[in-house]
N, C-alpha and C. Protein backbone atom coordinates (compact mmCIF):
# COMPACT_ATOMS: atom_id res chain seq x y z
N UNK A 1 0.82 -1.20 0.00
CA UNK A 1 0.00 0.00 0.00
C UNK A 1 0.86 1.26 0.00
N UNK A 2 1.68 1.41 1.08
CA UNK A 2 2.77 2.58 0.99
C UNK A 2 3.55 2.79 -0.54
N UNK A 3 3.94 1.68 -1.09
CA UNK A 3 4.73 1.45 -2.47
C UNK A 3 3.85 2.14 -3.26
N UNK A 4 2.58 1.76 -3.14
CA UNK A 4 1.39 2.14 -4.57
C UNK A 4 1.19 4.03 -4.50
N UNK A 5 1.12 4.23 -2.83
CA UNK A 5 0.99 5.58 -2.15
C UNK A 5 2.36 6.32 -3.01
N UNK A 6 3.64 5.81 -2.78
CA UNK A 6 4.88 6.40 -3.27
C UNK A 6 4.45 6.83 -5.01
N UNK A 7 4.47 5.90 -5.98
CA UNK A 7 4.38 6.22 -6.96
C UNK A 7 3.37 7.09 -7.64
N UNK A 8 2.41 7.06 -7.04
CA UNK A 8 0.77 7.99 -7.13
C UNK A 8 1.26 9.25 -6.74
N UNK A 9 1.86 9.78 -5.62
CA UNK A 9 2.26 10.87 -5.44
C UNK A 9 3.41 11.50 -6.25
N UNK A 10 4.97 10.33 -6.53
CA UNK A 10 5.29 11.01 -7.61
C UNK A 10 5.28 11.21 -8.63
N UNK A 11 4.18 10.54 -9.47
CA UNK A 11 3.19 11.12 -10.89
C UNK A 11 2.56 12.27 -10.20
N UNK A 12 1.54 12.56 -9.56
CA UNK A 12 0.77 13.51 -8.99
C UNK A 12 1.88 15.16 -8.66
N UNK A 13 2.89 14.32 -7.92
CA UNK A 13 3.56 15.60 -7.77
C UNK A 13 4.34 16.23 -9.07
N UNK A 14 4.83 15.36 -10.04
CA UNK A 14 5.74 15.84 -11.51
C UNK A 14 4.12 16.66 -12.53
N UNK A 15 3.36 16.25 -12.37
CA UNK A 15 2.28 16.96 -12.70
C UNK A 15 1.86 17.55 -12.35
N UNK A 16 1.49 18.51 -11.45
CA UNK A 16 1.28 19.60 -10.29
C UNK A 16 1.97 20.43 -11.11
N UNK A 17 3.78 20.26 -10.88
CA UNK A 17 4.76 21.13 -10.80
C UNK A 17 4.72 21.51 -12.57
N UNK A 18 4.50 20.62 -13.29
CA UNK A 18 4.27 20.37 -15.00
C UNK A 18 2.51 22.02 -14.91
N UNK A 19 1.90 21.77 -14.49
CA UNK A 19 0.63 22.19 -14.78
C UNK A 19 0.78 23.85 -13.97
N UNK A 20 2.07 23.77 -13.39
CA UNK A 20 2.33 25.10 -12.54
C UNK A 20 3.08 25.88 -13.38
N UNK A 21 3.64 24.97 -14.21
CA UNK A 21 5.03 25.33 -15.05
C UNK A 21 4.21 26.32 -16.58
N UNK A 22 3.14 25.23 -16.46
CA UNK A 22 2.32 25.54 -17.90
C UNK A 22 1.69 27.12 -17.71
N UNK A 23 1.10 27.33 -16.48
CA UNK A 23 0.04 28.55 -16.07
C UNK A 23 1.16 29.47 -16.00
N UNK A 24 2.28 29.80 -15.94
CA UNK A 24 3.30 30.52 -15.51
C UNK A 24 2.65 31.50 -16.73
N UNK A 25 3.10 32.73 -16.74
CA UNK A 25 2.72 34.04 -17.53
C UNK A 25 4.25 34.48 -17.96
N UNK A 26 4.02 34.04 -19.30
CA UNK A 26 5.62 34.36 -20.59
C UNK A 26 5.23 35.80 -21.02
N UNK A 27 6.23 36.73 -21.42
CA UNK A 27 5.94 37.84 -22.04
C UNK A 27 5.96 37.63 -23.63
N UNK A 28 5.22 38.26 -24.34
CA UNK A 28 4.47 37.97 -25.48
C UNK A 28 5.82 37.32 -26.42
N UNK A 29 6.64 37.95 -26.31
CA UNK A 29 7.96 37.55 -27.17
C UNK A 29 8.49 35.88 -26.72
N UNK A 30 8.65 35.55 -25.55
CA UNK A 30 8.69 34.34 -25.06
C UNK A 30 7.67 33.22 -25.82
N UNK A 31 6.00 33.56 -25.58
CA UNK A 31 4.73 32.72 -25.30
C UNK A 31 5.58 31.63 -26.25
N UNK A 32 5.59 31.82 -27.44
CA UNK A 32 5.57 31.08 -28.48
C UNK A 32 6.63 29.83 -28.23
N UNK A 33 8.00 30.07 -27.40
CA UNK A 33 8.74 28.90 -26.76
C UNK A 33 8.30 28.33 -25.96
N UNK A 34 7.45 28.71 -25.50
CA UNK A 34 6.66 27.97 -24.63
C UNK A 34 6.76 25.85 -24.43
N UNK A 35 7.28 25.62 -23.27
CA UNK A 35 7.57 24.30 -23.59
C UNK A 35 5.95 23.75 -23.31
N UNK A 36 6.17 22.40 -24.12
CA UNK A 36 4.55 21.38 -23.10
C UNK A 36 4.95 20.53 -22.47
N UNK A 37 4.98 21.11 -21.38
CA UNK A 37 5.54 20.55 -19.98
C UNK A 37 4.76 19.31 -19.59
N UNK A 38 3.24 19.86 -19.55
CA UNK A 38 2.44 18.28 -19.60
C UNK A 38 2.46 16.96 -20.44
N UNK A 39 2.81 17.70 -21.75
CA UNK A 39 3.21 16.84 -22.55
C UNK A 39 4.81 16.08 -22.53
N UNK A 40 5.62 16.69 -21.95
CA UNK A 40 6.85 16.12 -21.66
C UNK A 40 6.63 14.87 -20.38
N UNK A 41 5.66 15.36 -19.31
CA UNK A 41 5.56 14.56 -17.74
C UNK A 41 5.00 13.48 -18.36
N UNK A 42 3.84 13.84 -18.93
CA UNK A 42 2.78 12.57 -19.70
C UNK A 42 3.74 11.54 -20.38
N UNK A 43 4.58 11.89 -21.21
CA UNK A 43 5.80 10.99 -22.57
C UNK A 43 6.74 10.18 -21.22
N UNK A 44 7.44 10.95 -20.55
CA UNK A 44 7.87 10.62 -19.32
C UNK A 44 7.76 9.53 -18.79
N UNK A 45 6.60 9.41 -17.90
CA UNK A 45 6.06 8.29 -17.15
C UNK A 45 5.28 7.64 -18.44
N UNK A 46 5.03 7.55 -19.62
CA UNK A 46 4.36 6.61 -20.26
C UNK A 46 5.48 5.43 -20.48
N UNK A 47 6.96 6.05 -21.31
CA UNK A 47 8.11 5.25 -21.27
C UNK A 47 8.82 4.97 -19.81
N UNK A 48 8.41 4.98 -18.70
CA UNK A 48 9.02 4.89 -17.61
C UNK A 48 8.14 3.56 -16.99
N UNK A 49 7.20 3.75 -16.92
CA UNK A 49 6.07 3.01 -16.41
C UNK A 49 4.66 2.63 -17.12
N UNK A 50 5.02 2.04 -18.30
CA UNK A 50 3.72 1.98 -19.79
C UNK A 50 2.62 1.18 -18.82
N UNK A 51 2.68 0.52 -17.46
CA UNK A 51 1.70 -0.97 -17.71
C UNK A 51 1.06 0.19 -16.17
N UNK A 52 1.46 1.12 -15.73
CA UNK A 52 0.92 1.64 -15.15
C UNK A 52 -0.08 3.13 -15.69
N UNK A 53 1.03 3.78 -16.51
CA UNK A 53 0.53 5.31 -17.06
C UNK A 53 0.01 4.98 -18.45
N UNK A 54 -0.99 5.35 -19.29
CA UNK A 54 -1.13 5.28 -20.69
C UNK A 54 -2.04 6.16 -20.91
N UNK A 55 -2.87 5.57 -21.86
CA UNK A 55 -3.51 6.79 -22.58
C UNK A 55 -4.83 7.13 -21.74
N UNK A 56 -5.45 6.36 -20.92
CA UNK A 56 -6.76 6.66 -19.99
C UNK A 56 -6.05 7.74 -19.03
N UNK A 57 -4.85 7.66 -18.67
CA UNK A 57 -4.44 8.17 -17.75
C UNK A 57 -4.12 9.89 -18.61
N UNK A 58 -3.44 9.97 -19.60
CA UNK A 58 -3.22 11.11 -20.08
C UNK A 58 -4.83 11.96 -20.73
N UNK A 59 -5.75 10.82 -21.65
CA UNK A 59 -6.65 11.48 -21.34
C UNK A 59 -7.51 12.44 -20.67
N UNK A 60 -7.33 11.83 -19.18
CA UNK A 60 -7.82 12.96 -18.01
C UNK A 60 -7.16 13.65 -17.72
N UNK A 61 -5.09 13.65 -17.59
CA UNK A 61 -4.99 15.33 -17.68
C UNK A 61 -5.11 15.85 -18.55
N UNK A 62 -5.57 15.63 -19.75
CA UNK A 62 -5.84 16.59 -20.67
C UNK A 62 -7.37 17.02 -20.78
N UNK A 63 -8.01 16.20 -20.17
CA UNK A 63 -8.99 16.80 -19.67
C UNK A 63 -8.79 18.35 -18.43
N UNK A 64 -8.01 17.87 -17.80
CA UNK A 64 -7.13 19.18 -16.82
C UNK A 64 -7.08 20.14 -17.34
N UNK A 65 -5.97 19.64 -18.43
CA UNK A 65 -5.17 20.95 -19.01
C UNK A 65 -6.42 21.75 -20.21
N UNK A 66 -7.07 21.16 -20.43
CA UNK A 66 -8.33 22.02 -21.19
C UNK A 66 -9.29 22.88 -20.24
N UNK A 67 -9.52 22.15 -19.15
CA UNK A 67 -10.27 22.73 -17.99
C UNK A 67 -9.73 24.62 -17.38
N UNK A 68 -7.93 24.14 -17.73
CA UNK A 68 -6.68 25.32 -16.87
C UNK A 68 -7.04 26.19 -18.45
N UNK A 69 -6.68 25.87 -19.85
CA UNK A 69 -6.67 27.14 -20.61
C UNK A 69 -7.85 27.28 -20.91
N UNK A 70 -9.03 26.62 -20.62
CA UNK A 70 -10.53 27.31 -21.00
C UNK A 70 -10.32 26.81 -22.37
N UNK A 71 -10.55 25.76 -23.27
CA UNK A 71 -9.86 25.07 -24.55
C UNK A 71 -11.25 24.08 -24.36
N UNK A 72 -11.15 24.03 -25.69
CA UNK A 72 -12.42 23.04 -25.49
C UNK A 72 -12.48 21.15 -25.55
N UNK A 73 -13.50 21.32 -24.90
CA UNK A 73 -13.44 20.26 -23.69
C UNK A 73 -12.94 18.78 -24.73
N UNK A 74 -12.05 18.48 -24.51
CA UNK A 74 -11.40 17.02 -24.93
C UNK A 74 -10.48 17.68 -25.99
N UNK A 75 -9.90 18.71 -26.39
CA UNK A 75 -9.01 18.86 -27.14
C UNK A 75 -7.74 18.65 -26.67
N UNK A 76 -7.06 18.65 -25.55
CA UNK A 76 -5.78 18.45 -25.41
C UNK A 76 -6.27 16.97 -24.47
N UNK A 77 -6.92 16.97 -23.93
CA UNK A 77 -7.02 15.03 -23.96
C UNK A 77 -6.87 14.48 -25.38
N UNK A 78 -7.40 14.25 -26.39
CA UNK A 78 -7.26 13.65 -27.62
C UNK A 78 -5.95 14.03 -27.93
N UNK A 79 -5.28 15.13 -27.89
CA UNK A 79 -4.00 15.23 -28.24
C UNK A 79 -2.77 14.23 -27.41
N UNK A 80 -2.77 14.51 -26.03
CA UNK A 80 -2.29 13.69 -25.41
C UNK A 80 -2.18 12.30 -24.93
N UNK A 81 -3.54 12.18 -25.63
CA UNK A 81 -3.97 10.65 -25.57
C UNK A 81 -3.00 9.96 -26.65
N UNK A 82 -3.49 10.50 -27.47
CA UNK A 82 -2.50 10.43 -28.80
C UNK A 82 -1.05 10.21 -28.68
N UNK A 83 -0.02 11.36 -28.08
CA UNK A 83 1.29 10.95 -27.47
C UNK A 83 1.09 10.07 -26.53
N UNK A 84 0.06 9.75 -25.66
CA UNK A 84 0.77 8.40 -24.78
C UNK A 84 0.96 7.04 -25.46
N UNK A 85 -0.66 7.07 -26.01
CA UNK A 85 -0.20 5.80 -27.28
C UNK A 85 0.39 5.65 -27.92
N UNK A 86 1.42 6.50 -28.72
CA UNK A 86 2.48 6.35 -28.86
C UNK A 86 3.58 5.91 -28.53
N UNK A 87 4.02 7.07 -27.30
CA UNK A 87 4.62 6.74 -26.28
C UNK A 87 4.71 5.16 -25.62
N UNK A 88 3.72 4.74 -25.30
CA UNK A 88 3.59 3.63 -24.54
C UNK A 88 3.26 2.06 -25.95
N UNK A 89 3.42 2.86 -26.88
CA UNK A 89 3.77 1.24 -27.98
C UNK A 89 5.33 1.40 -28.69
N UNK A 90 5.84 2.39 -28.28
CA UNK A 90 7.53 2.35 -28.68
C UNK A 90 8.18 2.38 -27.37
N UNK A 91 7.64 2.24 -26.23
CA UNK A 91 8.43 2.50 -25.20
C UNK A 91 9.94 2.02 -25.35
N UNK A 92 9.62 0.19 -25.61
CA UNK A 92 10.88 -0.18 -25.52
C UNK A 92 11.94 0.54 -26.40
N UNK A 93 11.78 0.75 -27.52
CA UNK A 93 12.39 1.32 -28.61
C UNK A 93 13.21 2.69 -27.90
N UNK A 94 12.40 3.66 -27.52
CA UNK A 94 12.90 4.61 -27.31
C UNK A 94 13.69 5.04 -25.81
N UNK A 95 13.90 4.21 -24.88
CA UNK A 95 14.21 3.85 -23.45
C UNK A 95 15.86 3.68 -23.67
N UNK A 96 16.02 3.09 -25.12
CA UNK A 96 17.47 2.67 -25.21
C UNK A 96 18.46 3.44 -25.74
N UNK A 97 17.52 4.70 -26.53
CA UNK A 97 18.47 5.20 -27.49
C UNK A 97 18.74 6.34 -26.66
N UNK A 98 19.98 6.89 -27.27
CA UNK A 98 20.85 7.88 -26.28
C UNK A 98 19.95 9.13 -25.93
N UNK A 99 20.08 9.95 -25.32
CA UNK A 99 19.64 11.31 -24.77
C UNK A 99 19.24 11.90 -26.14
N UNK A 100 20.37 12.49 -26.73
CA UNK A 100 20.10 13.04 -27.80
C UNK A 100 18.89 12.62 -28.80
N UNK A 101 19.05 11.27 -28.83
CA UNK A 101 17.89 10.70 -29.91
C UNK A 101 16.79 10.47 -29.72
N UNK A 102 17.12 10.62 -27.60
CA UNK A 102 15.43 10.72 -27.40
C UNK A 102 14.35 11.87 -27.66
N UNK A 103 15.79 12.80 -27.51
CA UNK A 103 14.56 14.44 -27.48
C UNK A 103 14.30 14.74 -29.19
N UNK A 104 15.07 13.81 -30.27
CA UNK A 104 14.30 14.05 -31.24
C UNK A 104 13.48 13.72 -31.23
N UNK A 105 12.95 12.18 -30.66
CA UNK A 105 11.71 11.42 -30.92
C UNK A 105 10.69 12.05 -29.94
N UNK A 106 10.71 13.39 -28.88
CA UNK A 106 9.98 13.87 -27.84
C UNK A 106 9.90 15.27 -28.91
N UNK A 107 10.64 15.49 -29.58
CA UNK A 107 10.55 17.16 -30.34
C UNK A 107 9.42 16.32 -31.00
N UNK A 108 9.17 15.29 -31.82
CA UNK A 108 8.96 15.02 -33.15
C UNK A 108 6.86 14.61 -32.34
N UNK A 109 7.08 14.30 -31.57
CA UNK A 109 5.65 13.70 -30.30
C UNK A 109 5.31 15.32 -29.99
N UNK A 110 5.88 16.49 -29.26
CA UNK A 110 5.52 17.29 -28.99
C UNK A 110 4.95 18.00 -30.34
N UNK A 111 5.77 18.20 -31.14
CA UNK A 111 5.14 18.74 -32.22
C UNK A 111 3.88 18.72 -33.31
N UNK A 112 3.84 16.93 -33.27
CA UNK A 112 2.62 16.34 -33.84
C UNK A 112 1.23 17.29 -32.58
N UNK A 113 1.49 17.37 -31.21
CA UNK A 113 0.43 17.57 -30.37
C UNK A 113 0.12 18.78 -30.74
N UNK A 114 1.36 19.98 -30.68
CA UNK A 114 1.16 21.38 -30.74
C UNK A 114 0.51 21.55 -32.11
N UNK A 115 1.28 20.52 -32.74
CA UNK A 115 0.44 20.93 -34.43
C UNK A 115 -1.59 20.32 -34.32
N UNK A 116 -1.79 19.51 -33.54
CA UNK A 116 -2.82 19.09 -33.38
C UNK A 116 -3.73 20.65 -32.33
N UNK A 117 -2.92 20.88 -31.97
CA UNK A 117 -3.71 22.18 -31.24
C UNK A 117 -3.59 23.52 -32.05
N UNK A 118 -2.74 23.85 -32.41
CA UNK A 118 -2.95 24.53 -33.58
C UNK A 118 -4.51 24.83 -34.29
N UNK A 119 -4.44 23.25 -35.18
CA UNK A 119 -5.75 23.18 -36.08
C UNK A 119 -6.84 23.55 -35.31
N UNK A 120 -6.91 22.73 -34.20
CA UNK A 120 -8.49 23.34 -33.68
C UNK A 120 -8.28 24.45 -33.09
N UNK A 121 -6.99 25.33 -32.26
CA UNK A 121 -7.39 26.68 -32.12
C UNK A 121 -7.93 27.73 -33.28
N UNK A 122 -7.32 27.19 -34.66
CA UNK A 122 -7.34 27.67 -35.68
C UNK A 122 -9.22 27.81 -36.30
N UNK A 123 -9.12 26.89 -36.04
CA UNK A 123 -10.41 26.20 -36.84
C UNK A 123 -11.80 26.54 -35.94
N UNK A 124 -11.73 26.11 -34.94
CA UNK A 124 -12.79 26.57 -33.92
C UNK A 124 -12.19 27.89 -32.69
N UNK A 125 -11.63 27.90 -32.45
CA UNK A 125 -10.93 29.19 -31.68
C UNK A 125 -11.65 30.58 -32.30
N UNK A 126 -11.20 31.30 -30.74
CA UNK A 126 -11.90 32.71 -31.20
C UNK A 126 -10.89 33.56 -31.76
N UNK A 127 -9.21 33.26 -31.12
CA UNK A 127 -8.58 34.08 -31.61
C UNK A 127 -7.11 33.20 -32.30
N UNK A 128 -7.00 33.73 -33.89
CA UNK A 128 -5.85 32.51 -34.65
C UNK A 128 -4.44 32.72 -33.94
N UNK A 129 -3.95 31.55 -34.26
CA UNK A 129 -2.88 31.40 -33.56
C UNK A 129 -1.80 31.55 -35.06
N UNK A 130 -0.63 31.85 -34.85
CA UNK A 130 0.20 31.79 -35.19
C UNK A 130 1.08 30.32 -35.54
N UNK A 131 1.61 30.16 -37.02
CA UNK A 131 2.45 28.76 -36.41
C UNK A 131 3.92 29.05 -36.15
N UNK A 132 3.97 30.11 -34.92
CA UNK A 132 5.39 30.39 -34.22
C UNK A 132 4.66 29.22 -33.08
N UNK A 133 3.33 29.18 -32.55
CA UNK A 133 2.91 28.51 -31.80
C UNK A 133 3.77 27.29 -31.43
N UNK A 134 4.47 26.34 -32.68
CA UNK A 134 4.84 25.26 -33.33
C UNK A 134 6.58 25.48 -32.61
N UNK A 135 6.62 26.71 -32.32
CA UNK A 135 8.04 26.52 -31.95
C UNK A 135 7.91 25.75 -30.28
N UNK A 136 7.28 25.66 -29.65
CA UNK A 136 7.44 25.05 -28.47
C UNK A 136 8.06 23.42 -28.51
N UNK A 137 7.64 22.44 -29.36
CA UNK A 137 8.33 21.53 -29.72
C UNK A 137 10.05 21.60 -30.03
N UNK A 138 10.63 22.90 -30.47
CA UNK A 138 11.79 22.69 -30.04
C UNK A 138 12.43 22.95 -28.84
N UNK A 139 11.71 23.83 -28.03
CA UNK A 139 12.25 23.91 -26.41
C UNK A 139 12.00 22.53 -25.41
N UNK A 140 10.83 21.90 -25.84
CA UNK A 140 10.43 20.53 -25.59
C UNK A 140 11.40 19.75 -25.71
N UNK A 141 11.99 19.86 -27.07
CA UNK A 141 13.21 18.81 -27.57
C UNK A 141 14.16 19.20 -26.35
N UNK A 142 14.83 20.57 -26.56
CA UNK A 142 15.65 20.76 -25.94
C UNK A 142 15.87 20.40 -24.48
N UNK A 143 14.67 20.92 -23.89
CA UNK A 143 14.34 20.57 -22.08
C UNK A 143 14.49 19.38 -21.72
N UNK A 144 14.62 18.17 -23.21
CA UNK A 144 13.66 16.92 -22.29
C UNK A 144 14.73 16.28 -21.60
N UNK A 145 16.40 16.58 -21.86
CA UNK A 145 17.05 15.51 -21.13
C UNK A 145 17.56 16.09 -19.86
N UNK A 146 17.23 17.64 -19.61
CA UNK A 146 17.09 17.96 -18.35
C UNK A 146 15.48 17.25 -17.57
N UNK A 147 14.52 17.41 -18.09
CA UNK A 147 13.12 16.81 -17.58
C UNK A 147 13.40 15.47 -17.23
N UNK A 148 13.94 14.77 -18.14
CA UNK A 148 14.16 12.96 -18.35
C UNK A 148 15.21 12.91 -16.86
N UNK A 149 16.58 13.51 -16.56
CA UNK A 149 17.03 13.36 -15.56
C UNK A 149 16.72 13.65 -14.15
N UNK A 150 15.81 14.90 -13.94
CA UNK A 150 14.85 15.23 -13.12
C UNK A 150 13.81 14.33 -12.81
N UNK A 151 13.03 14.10 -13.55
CA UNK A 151 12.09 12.73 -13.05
C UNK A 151 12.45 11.49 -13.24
N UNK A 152 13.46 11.01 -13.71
CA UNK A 152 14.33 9.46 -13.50
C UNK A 152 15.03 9.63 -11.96
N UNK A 153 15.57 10.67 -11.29
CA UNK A 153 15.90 10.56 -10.25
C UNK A 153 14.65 10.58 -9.34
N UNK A 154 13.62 11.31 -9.00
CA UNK A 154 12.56 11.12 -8.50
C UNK A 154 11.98 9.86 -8.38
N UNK A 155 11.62 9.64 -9.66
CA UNK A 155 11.11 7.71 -9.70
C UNK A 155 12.18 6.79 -8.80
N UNK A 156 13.60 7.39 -8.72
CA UNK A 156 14.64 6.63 -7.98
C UNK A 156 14.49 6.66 -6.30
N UNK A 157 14.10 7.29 -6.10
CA UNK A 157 14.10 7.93 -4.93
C UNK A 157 12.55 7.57 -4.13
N UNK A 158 11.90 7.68 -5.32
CA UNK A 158 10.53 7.20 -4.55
C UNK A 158 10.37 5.80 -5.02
N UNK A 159 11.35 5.18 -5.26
CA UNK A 159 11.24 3.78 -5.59
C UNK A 159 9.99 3.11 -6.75
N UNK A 160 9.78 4.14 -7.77
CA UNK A 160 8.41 3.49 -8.56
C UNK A 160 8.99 2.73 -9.75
């Protein structure tokens, strides 16, 4: 019970801090680097722990994260659902390959999402987005093997 308690809290807590990270207020010149932090935590624990985290599970924070930008309702669930299934049917694949080659395959996942949010801000949104939007997938790339070492030590530590 304590073991199950450990790992629930540190998913719960890398997502908190992910969804704190997201609400943060960029100045207009920044917005557009904007990393997807949820989308990095979500990719994260999907290749860390597939038989525990997957796509039911990313579903509902993206149910969250639509709830936090006022976005309509199941758009960044379907997006993220999307990267976990991914995520969690290449796990093995991508667990092995070096740092570098992971944050292409996390640029290349983030980007498919942002590009998936894009269209419907575009399409149903009140106000168009830009595709500088699209640049966040490379700060994504960039962040992830600081993110990847940050929550691989956590999972270490809380034993999940």
């Amino acid at each position: 019970m304590i073991h199950r308690l450990r790992w629930y809290g540190a998913v719960a807590l890398s997502l908190v801090v992910a969804f704190a990270l997201t609400s943060v207020p960029l100045p207009d010149w920044a917005s557009p680097w904007r990393p997807a932090w949820v989308a990095i935590v979500i990719i994260y624990w999907c290749l860390a722990i597939p038989e525990r985290i997957g796509v039911l599970f990313a579903w509902a924070t993206g149910l969250l994260l639509d709830v936090l930008h006022g976005a309509i309702l199941g758009q960044h669930a379907a997006g993220l659902a999307f990267v976990a299934y991914v995520s969690v049917l290449y796990h093995q694949q991508v667990r092995v390959f070096p740092l570098v080659q992971q944050s292409l395959v996390i640029g290349s996942l983030v980007f498919v999402y942002l590009g998936s949010m894009l269209i419907v801000y575009n399409v149903l949104g009140s106000k168009p987005y830009s595709s500088l939007y699209l640049l966040g997938a490379v700060t994504s790339a960039l962040l992830w093997p600081w993110a990847y070492i940050v929550l691989r030590d956590v999972r270490r530590k809380t034993a999940v």
